[in-house]
C-alpha atoms as a PDB file:
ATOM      1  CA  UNK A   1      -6.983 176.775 141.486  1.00  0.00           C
ATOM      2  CA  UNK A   2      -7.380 179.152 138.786  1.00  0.00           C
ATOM      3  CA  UNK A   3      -5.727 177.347 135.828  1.00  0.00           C
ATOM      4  CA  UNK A   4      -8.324 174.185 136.713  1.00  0.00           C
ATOM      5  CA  UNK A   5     -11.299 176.893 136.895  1.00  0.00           C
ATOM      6  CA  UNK A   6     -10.338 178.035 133.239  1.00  0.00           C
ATOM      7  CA  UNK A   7      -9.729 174.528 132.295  1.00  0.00           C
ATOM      8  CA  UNK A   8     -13.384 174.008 133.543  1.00  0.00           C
ATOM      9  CA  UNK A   9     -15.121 176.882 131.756  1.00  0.00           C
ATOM     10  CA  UNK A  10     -13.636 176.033 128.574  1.00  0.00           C
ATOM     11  CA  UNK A  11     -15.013 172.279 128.614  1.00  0.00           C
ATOM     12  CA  UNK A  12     -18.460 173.357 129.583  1.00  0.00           C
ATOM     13  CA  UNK A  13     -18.605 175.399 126.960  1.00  0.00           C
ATOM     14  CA  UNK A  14     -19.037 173.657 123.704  1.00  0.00           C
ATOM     15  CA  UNK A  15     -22.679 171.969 125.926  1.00  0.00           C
ATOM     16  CA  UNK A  16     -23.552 175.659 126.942  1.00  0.00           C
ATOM     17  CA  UNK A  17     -23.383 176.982 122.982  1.00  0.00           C
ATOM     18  CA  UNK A  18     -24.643 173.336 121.660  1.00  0.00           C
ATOM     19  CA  UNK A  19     -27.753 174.161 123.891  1.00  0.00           C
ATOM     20  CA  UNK A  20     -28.856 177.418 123.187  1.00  0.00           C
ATOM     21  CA  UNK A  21     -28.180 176.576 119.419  1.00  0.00           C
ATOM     22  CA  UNK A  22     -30.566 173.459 119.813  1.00  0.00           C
ATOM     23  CA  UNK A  23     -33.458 175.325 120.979  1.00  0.00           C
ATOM     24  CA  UNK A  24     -32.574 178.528 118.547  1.00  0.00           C
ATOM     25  CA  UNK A  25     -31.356 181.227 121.009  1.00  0.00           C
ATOM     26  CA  UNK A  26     -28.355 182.069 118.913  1.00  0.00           C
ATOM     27  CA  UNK A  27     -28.061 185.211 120.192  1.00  0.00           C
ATOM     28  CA  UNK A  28     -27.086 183.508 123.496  1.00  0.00           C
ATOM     29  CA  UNK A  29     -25.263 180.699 121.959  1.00  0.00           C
ATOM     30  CA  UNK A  30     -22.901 183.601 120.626  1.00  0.00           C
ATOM     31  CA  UNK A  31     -22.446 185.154 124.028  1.00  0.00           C
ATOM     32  CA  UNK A  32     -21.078 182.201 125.527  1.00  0.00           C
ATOM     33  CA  UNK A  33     -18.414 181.962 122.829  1.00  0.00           C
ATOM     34  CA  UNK A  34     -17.713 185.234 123.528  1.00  0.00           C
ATOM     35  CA  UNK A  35     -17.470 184.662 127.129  1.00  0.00           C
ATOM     36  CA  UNK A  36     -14.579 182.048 126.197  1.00  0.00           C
ATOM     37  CA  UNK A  37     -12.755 184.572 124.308  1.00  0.00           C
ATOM     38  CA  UNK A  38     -12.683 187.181 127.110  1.00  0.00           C
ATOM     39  CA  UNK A  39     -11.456 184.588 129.755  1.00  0.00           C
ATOM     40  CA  UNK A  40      -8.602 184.361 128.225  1.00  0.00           C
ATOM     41  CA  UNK A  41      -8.107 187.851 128.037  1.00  0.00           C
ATOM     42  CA  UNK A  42      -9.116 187.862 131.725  1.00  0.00           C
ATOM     43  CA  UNK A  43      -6.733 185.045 132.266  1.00  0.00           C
ATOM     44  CA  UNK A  44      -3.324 186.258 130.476  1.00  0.00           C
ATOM     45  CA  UNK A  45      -4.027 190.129 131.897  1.00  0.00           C
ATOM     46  CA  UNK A  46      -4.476 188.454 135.440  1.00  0.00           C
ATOM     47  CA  UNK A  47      -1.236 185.727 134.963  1.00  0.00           C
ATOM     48  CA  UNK A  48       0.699 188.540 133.589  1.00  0.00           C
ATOM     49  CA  UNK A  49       3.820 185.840 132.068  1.00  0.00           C
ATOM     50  CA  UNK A  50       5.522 189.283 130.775  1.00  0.00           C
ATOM     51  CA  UNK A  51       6.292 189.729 134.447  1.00  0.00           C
ATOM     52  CA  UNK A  52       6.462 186.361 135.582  1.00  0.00           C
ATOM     53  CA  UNK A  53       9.026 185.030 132.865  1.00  0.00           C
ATOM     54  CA  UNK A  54      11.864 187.087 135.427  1.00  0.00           C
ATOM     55  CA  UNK A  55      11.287 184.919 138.255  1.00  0.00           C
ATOM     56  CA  UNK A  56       9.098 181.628 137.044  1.00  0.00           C
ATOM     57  CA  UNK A  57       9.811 180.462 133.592  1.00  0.00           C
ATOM     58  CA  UNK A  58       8.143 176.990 133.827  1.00  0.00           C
ATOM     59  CA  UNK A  59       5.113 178.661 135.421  1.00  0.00           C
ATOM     60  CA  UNK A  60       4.967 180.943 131.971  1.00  0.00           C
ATOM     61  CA  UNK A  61       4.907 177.537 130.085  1.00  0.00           C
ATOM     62  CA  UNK A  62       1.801 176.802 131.743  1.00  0.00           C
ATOM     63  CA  UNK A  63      -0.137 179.613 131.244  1.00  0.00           C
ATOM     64  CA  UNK A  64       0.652 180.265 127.801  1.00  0.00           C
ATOM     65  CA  UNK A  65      -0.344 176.154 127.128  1.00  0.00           C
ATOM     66  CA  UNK A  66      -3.473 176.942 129.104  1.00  0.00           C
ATOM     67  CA  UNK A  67      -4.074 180.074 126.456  1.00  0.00           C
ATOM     68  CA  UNK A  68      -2.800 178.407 123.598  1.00  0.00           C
ATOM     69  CA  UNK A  69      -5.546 175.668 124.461  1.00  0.00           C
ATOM     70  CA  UNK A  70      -8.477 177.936 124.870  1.00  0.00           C
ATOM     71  CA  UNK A  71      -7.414 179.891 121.397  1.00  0.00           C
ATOM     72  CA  UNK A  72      -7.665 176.412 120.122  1.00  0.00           C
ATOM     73  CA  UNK A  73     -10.973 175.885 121.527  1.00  0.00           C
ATOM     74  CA  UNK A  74     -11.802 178.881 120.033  1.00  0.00           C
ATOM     75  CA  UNK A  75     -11.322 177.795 116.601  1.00  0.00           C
ATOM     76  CA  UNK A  76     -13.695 175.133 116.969  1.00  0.00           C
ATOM     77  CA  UNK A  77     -16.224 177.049 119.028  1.00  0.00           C
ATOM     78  CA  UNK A  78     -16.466 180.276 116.456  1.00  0.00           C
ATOM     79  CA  UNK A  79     -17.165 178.059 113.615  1.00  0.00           C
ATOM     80  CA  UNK A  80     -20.933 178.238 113.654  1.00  0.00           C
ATOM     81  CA  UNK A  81     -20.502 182.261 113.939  1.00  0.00           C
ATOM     82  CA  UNK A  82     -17.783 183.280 111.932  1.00  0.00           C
ATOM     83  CA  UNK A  83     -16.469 180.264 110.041  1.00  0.00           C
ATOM     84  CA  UNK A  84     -13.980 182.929 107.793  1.00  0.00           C
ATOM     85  CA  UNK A  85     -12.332 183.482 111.341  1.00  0.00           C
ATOM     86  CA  UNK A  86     -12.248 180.079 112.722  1.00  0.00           C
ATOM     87  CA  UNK A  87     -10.109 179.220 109.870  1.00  0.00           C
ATOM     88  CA  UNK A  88      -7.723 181.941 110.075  1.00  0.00           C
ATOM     89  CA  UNK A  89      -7.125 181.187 113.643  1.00  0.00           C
ATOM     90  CA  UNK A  90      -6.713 177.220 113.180  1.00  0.00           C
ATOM     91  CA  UNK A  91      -4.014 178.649 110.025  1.00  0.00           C
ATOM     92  CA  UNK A  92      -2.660 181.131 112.773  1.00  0.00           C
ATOM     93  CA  UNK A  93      -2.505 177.778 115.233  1.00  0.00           C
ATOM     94  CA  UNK A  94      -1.869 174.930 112.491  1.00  0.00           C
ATOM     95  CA  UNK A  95      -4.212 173.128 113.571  1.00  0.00           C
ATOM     96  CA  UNK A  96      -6.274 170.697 111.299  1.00  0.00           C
ATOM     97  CA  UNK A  97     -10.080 171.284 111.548  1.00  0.00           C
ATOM     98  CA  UNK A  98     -11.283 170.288 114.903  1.00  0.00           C
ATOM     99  CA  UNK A  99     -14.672 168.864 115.018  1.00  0.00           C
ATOM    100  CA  UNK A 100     -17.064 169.769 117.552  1.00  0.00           C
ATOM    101  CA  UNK A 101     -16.713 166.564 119.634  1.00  0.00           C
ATOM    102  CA  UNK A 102     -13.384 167.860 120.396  1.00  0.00           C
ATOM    103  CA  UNK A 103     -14.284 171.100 121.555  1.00  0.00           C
ATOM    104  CA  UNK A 104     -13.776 171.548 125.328  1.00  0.00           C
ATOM    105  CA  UNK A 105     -10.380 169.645 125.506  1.00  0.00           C
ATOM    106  CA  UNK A 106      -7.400 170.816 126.982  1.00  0.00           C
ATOM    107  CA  UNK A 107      -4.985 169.174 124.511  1.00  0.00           C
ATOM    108  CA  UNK A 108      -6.110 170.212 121.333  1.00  0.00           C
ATOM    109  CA  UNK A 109      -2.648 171.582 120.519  1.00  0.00           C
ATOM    110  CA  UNK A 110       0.099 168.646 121.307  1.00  0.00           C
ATOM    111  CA  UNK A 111       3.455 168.755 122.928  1.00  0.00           C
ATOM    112  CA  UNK A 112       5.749 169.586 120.395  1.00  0.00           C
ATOM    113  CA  UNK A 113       3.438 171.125 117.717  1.00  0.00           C
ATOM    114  CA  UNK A 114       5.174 174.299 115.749  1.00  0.00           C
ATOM    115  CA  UNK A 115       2.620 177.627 116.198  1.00  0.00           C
ATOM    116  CA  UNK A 116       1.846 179.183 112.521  1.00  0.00           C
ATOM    117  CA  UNK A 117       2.691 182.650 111.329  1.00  0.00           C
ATOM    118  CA  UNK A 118       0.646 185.169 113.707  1.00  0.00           C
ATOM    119  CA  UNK A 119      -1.278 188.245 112.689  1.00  0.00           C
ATOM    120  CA  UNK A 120      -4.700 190.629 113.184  1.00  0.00           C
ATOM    121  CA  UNK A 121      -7.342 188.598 113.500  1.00  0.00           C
ATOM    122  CA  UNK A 122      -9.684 191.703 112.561  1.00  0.00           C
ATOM    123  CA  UNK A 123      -8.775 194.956 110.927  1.00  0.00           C
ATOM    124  CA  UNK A 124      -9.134 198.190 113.146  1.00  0.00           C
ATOM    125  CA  UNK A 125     -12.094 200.177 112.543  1.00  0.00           C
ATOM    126  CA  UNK A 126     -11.520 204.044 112.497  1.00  0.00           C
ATOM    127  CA  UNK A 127     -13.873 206.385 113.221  1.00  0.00           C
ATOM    128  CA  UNK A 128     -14.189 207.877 109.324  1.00  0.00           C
ATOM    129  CA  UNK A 129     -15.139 204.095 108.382  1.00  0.00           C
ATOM    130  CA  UNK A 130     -18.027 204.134 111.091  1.00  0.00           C
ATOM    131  CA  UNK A 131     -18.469 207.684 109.848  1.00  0.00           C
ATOM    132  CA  UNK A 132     -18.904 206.657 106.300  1.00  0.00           C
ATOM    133  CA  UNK A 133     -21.032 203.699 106.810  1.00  0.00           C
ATOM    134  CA  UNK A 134     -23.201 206.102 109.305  1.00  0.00           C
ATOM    135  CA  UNK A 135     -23.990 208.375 106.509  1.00  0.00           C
ATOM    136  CA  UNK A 136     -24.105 205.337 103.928  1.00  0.00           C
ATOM    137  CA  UNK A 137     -27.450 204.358 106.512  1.00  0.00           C
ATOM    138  CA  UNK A 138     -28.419 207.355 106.567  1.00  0.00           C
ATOM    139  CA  UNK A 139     -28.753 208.296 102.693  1.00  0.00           C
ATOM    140  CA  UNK A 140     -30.378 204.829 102.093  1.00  0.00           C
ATOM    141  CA  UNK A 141     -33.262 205.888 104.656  1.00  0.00           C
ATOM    142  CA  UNK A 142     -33.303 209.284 103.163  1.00  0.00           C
ATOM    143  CA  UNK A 143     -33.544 207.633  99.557  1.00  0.00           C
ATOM    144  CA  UNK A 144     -36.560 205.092 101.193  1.00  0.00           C
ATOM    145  CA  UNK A 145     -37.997 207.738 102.620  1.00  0.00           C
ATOM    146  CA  UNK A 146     -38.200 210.089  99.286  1.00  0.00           C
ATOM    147  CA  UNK A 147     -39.287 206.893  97.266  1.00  0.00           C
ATOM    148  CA  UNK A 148     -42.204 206.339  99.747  1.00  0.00           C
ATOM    149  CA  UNK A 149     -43.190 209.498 100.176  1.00  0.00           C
ATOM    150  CA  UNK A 150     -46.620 210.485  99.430  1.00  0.00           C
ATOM    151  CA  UNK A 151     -46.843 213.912  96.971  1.00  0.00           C
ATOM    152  CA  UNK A 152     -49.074 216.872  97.729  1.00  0.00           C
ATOM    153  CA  UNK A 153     -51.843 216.683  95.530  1.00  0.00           C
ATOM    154  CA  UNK A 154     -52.555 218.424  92.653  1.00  0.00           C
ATOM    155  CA  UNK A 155     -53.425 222.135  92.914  1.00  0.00           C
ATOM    156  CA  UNK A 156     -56.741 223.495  91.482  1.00  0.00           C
ATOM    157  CA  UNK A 157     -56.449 224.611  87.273  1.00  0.00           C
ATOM    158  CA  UNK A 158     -55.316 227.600  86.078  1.00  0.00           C
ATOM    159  CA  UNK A 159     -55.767 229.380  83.016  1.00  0.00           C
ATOM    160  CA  UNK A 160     -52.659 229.974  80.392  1.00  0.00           C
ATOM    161  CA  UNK A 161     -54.019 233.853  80.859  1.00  0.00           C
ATOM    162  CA  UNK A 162     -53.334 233.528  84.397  1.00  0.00           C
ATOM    163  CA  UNK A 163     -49.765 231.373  84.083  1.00  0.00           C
ATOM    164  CA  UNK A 164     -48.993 234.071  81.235  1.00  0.00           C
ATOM    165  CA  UNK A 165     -48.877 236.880  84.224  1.00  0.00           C
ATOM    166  CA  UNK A 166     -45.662 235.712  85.471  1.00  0.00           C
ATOM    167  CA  UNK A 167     -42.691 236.886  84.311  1.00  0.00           C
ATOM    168  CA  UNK A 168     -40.140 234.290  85.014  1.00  0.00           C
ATOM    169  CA  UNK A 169     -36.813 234.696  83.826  1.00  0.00           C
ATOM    170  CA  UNK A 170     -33.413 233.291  84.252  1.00  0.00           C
ATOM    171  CA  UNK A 171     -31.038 235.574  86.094  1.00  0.00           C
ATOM    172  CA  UNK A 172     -27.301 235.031  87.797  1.00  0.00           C
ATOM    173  CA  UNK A 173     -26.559 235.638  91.529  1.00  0.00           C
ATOM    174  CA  UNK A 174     -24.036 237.856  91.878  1.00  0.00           C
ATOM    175  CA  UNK A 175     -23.494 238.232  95.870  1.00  0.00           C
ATOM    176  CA  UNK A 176     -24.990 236.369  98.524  1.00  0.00           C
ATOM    177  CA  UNK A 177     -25.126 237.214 102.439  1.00  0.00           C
ATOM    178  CA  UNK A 178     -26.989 235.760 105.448  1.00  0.00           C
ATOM    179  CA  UNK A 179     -30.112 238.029 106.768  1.00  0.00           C
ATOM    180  CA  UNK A 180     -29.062 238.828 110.570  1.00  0.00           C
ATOM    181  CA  UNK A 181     -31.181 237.212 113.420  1.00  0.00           C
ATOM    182  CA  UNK A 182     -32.701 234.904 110.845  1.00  0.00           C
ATOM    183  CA  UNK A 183     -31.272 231.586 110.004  1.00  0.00           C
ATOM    184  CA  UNK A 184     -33.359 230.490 107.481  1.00  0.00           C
ATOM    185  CA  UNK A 185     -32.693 233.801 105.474  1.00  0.00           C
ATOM    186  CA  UNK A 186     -30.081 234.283 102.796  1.00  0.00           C
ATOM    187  CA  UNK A 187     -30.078 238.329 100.562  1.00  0.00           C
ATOM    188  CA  UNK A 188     -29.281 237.636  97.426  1.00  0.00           C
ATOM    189  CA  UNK A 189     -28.023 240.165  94.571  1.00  0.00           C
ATOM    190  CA  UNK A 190     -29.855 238.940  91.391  1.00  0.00           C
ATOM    191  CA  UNK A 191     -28.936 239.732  87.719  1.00  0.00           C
ATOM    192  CA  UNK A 192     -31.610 239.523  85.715  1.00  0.00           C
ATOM    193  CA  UNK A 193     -30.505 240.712  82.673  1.00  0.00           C
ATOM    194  CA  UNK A 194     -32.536 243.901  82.799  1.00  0.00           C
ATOM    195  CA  UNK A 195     -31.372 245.536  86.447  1.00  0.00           C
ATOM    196  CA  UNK A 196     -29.685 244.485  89.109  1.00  0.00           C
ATOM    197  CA  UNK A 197     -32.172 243.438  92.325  1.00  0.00           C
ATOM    198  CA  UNK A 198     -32.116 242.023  95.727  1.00  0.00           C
ATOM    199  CA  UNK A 199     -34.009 238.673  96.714  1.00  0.00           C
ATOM    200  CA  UNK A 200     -34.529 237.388 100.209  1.00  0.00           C
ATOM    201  CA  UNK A 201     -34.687 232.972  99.802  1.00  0.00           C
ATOM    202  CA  UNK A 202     -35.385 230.971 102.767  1.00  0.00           C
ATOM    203  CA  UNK A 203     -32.518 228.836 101.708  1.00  0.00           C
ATOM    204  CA  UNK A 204     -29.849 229.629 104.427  1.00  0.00           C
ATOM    205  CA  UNK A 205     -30.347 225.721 105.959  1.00  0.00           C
ATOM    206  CA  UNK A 206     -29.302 224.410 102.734  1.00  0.00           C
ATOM    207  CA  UNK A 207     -26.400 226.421 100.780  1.00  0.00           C
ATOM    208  CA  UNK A 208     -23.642 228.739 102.352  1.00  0.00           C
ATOM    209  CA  UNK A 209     -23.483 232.228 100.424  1.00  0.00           C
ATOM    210  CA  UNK A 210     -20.284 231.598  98.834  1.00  0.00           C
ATOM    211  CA  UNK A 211     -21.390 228.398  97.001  1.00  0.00           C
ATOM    212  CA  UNK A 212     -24.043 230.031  95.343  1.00  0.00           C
ATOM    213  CA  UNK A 213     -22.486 232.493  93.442  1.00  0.00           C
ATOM    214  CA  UNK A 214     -22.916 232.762  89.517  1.00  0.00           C
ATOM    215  CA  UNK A 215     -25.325 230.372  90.262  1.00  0.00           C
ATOM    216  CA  UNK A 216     -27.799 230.621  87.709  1.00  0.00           C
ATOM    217  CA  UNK A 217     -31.732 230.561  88.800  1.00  0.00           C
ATOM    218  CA  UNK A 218     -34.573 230.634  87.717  1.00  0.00           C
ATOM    219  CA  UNK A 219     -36.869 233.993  89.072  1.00  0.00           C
ATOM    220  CA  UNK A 220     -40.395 235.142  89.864  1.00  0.00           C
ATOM    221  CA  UNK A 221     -39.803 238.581  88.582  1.00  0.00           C
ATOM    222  CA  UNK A 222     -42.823 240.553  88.700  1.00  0.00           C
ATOM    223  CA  UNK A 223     -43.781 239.244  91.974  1.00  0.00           C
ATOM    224  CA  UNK A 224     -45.105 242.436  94.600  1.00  0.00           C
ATOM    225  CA  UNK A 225     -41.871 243.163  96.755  1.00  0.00           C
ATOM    226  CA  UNK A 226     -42.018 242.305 100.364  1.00  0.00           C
ATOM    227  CA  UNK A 227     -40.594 243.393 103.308  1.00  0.00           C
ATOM    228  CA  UNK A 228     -38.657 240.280 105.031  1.00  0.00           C
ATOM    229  CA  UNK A 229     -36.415 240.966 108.320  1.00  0.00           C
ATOM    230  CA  UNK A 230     -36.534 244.792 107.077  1.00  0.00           C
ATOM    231  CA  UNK A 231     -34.877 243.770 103.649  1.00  0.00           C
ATOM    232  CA  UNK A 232     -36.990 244.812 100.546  1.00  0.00           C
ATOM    233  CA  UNK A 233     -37.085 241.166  98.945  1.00  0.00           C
ATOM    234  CA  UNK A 234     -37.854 242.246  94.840  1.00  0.00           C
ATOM    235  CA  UNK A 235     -38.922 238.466  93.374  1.00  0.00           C
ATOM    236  CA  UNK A 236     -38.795 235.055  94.540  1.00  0.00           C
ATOM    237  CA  UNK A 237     -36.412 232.379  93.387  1.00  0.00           C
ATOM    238  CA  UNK A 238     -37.727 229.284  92.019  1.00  0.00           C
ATOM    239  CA  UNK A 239     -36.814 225.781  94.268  1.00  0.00           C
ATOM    240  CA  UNK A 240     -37.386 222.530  94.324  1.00  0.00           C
ATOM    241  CA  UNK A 241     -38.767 220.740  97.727  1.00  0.00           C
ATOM    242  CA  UNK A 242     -38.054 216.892  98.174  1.00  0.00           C
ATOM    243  CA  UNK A 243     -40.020 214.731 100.937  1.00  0.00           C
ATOM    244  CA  UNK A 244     -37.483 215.338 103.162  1.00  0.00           C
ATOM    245  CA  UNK A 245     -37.767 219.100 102.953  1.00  0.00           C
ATOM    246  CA  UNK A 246     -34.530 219.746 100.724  1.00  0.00           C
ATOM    247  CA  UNK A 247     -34.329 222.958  98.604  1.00  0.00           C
ATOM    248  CA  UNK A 248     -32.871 222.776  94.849  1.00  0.00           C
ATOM    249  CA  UNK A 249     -32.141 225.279  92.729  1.00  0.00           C
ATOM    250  CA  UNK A 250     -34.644 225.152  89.979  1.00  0.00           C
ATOM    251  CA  UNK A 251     -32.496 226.264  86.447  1.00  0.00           C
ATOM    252  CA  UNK A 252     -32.160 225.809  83.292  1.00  0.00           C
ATOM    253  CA  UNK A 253     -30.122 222.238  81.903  1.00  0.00           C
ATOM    254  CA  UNK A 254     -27.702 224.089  79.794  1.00  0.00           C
ATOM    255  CA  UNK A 255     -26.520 228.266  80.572  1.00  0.00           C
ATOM    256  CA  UNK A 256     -28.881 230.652  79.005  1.00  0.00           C
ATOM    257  CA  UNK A 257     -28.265 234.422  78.630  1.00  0.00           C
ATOM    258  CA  UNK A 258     -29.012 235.941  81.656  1.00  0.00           C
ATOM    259  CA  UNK A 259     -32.852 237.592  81.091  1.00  0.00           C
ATOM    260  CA  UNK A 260     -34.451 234.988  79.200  1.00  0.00           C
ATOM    261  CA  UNK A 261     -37.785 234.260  79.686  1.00  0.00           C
ATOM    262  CA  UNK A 262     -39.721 230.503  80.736  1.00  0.00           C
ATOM    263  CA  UNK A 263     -42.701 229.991  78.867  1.00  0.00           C
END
């Protein structure tokens, strides 16, 4: 009958984990504890004693020995996998520590025996937690990835005569606006001190226009406008590229007036 087929499993299956351990297949050795732990699920959701305890009391007694057993079993057979856990259950059971000999008997807790104080055996995960450690995963590759990566190489030299041409200065962004049909694209309102000038930055993927302004930056000024997505773009801001393509602001440490030259 069924109670003798659970009986069954749950003796064979201290040899079934012994032998996959023995030959190194833990992987397999853990599925087979696992495969205890959902027959009794499987068991107590089939027996359903909730319902029976209206009509069959003494059968209930049964089946909850029968699970009481196999949650015994348990506590041996999750030693060599979660050892933290096999004690909390043999607290949860009071039962003294079983040794693996014992496994696969069906009277591992005795007639008369008081059960422990119950509770979670693990803690609920919610999704922020998985969240969190997704992202957690996610920065550390990110962070390997930056620490790996290989720089471009230097560019050819330059004279100071030439690097004395640009006009660099450190100006404030005053309003900030995404460039229609371009996602890439942000117009930015630039005060450089001197006038007040609009900049198109291809930095749309990483800042949102309101967080950016009174941001100070630092600016090609003299640069030869362009036309970009039909907006008259009148310098280019300075940014900082990681190895995984990030853009950073490129400013000054401490606030500067607004209009003051790098050299």
């Amino acid at each position: 009958d069924y109670d003798k087929q659970v009986l069954d499993e749950i003796a064979a299956a201290p040899h079934k984990i012994a032998a996959h351990i023995d030959i190194f297949h833990f992987r397999d050795a853990q599925a087979e504890m696992m495969n205890v732990a959902r027959l009794g699920n499987k068991y107590l959701a089939d027996m359903e004693p909730w319902k029976v305890i209206k009509t069959d009391p003494g059968r209930v007694k049964t089946v909850l020995n029968i699970a009481l057993q196999l949650c015994a079993n348990l506590s041996v057979l999750l030693e060599p996998f979660l050892p933290t856990t096999a004690g909390n259950l043999r607290k949860m059971l009071n039962l003294q520590q079983s040794t693996w000999q014992q496994a696969g008997n069906a009277d591992l807790i005795k007639t008369g025996d008081t059960i422990g104080e119950t509770s979670l055996m693990f803690e609920k995960i919610e999704d922020a937690t998985v969240e969190a450690q997704v992202q957690k995963l996610l920065d550390t590759k990110i962070a390997n990835e930056t620490e790996n990566a290989q720089l471009n190489p230097l560019k050819p030299e330059t004279t100071f005569e030439d690097f004395s041409k640009l006009d660099i200065r450190v100006g404030v962004i005053t309003a900030a606006e995404k460039v229609a049909k371009a996602k890439k694209l942000l117009k930015l309102t630039v005060d450089t001190g001197i006038d007040q000038r609009t900049v198109v930055s291809g930095i749309a993927e990483h800042y949102e226009p309101e967080q950016i302004i009174g941001q100070q930056v630092l600016l090609l000024a003299n640069l030869s406008p362009r036309n970009l997505r039909g907006v008259e773009s009148q310098g280019m801001i300075l940014m900082a590229e990681d190895a995984t393509g990030k853009l950073v602001f490129v400013q000054p440490k401490d606030a500067v007036q607004t209009g003051s030259q790098v050299s």
